[in-house]
N, C-alpha and C. Protein backbone atom coordinates (compact mmCIF):
# COMPACT_ATOMS: atom_id res chain seq x y z
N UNK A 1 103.43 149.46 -43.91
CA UNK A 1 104.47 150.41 -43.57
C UNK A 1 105.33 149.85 -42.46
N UNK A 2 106.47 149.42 -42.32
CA UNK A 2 107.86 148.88 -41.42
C UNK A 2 107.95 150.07 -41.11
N UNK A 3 107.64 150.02 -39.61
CA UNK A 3 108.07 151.23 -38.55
C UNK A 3 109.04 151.11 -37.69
N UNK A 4 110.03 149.93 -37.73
CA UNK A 4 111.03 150.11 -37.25
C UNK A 4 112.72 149.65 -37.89
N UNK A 5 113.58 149.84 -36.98
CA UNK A 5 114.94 149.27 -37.85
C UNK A 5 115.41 148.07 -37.52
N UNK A 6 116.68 147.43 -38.09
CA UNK A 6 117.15 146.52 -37.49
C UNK A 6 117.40 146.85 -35.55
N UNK A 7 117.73 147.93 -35.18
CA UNK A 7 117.61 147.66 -33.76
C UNK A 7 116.45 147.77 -32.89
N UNK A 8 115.42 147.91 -33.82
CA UNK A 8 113.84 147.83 -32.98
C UNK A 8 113.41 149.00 -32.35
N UNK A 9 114.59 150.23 -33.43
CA UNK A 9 113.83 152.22 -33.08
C UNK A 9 112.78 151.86 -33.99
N UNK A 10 112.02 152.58 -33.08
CA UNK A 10 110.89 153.13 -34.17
C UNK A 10 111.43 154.15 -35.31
N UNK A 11 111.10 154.17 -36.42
CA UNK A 11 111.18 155.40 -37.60
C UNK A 11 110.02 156.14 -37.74
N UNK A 12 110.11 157.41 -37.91
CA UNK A 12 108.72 158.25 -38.78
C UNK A 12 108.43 157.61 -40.09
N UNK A 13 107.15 157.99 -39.85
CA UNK A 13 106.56 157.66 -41.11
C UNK A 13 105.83 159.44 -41.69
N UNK A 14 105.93 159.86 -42.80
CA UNK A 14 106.05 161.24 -43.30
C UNK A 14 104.06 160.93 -43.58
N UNK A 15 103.61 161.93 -42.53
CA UNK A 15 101.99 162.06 -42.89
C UNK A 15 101.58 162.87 -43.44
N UNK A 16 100.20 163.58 -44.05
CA UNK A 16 99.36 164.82 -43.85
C UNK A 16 97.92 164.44 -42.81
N UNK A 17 98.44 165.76 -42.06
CA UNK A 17 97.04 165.69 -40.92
C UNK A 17 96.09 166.85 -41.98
N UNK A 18 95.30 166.86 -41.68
CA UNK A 18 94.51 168.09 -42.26
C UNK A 18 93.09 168.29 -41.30
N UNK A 19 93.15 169.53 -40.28
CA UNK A 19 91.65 169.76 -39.87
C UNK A 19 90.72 169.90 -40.46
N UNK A 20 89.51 169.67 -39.56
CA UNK A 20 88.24 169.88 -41.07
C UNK A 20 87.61 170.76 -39.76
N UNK A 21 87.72 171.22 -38.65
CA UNK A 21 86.89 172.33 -37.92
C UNK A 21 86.88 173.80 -38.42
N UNK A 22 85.57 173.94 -38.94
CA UNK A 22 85.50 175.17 -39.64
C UNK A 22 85.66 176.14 -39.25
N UNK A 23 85.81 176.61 -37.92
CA UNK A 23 85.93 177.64 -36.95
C UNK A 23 87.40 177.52 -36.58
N UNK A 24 88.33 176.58 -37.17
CA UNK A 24 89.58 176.51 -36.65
C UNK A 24 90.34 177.55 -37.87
N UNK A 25 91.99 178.07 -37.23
CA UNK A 25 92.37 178.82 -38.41
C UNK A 25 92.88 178.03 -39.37
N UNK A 26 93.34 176.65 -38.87
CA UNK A 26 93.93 176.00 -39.60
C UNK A 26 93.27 174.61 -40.12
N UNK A 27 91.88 175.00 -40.41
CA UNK A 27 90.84 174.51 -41.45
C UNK A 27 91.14 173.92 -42.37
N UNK A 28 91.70 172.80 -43.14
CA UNK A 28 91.78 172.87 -44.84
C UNK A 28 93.45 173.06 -44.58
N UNK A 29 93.96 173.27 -44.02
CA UNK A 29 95.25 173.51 -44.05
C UNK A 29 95.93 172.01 -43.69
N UNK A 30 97.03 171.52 -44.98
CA UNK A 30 97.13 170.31 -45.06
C UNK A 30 98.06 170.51 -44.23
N UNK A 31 98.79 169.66 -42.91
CA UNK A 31 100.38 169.59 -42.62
C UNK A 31 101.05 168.00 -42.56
N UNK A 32 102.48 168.64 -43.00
CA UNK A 32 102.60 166.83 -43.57
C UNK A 32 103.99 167.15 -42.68
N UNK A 33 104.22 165.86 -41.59
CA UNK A 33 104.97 165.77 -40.72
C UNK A 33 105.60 164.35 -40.60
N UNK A 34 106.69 164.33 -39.56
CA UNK A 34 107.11 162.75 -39.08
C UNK A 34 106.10 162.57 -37.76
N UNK A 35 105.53 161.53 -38.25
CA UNK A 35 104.38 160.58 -37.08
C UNK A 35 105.20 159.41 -36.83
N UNK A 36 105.15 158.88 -35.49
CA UNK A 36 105.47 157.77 -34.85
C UNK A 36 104.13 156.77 -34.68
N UNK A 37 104.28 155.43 -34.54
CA UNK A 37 103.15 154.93 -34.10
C UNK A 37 103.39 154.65 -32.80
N UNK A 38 101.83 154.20 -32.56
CA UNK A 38 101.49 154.22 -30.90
C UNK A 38 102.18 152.75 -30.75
N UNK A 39 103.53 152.71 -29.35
CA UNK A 39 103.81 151.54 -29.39
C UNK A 39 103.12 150.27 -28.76
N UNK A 40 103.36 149.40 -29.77
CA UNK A 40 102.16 148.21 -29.57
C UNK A 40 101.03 147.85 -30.12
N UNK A 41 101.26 148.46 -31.29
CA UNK A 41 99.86 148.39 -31.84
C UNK A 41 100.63 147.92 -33.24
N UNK A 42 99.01 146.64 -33.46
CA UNK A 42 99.20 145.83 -35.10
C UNK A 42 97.91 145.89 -35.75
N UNK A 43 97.70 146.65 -36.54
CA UNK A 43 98.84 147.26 -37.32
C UNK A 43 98.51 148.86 -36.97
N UNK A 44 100.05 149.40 -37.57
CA UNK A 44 100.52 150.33 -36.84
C UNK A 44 99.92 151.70 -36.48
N UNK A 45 99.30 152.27 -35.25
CA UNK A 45 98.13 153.29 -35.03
C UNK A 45 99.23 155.04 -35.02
N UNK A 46 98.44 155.49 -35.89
CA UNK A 46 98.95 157.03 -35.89
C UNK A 46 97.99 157.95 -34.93
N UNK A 47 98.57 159.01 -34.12
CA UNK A 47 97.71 159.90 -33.98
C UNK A 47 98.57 161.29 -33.82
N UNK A 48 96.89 162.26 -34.21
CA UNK A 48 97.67 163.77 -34.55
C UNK A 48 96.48 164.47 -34.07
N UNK A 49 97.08 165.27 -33.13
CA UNK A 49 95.81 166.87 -33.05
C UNK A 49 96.18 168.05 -33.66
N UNK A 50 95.36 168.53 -33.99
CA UNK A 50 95.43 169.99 -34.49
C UNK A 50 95.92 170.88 -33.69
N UNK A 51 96.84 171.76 -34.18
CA UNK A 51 97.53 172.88 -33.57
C UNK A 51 96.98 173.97 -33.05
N UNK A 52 95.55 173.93 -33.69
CA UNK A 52 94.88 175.52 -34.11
C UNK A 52 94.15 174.97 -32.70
N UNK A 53 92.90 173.96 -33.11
CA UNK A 53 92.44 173.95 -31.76
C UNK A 53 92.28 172.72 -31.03
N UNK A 54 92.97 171.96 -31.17
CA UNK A 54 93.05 170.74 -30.80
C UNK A 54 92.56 169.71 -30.46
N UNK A 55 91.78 169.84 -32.22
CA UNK A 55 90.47 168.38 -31.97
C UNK A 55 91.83 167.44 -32.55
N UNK A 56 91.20 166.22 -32.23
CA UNK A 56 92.04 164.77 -32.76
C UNK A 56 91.81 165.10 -34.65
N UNK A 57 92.65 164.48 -35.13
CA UNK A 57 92.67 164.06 -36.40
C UNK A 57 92.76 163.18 -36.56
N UNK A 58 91.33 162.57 -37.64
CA UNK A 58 91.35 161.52 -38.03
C UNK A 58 91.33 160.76 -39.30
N UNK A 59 91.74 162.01 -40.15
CA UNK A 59 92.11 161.36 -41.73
C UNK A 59 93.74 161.56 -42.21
N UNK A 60 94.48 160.94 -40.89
CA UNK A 60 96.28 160.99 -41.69
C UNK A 60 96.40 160.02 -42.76
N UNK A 61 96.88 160.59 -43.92
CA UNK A 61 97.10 160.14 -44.97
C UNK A 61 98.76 160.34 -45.01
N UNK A 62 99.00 158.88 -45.98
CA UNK A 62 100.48 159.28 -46.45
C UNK A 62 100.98 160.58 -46.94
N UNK A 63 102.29 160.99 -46.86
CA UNK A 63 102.72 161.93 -48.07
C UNK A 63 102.99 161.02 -49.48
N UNK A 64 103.09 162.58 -50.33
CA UNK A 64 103.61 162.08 -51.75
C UNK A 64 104.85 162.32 -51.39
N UNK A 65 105.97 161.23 -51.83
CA UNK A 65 107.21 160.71 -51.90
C UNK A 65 107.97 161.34 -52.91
């Protein structure tokens, strides 16, 4: 995935985070957003917390295009 442009912005890359804390409301609830990567990192590191209760997420998957 090329995360940046010819002038060296970073671009989003379109994810789904999805929590898996069963006690959270937003459990199972897929959300598919623009993620940046962490700058400096090869190859390129995503990160996302949950809204509901804000454990880390750690299965971002692409979107479908």
């Amino acid at each position: 995935m090329d995360t940046t442009t010819d002038d060296d912005e970073p671009t989003p890359v379109q994810l789904v985070a999805t929590c898996h804390v069963e006690d959270c409301p937003q459990c199972g609830v897929p959300i598919t957003g623009p993620y940046y990567a962490t700058p400096g990192t090869t190859p390129p590191l995503y990160q996302a917390a949950c809204g509901g209760c804000g454990t880390p997420i750690t299965d971002l998957v692409p979107a479908a295009e």
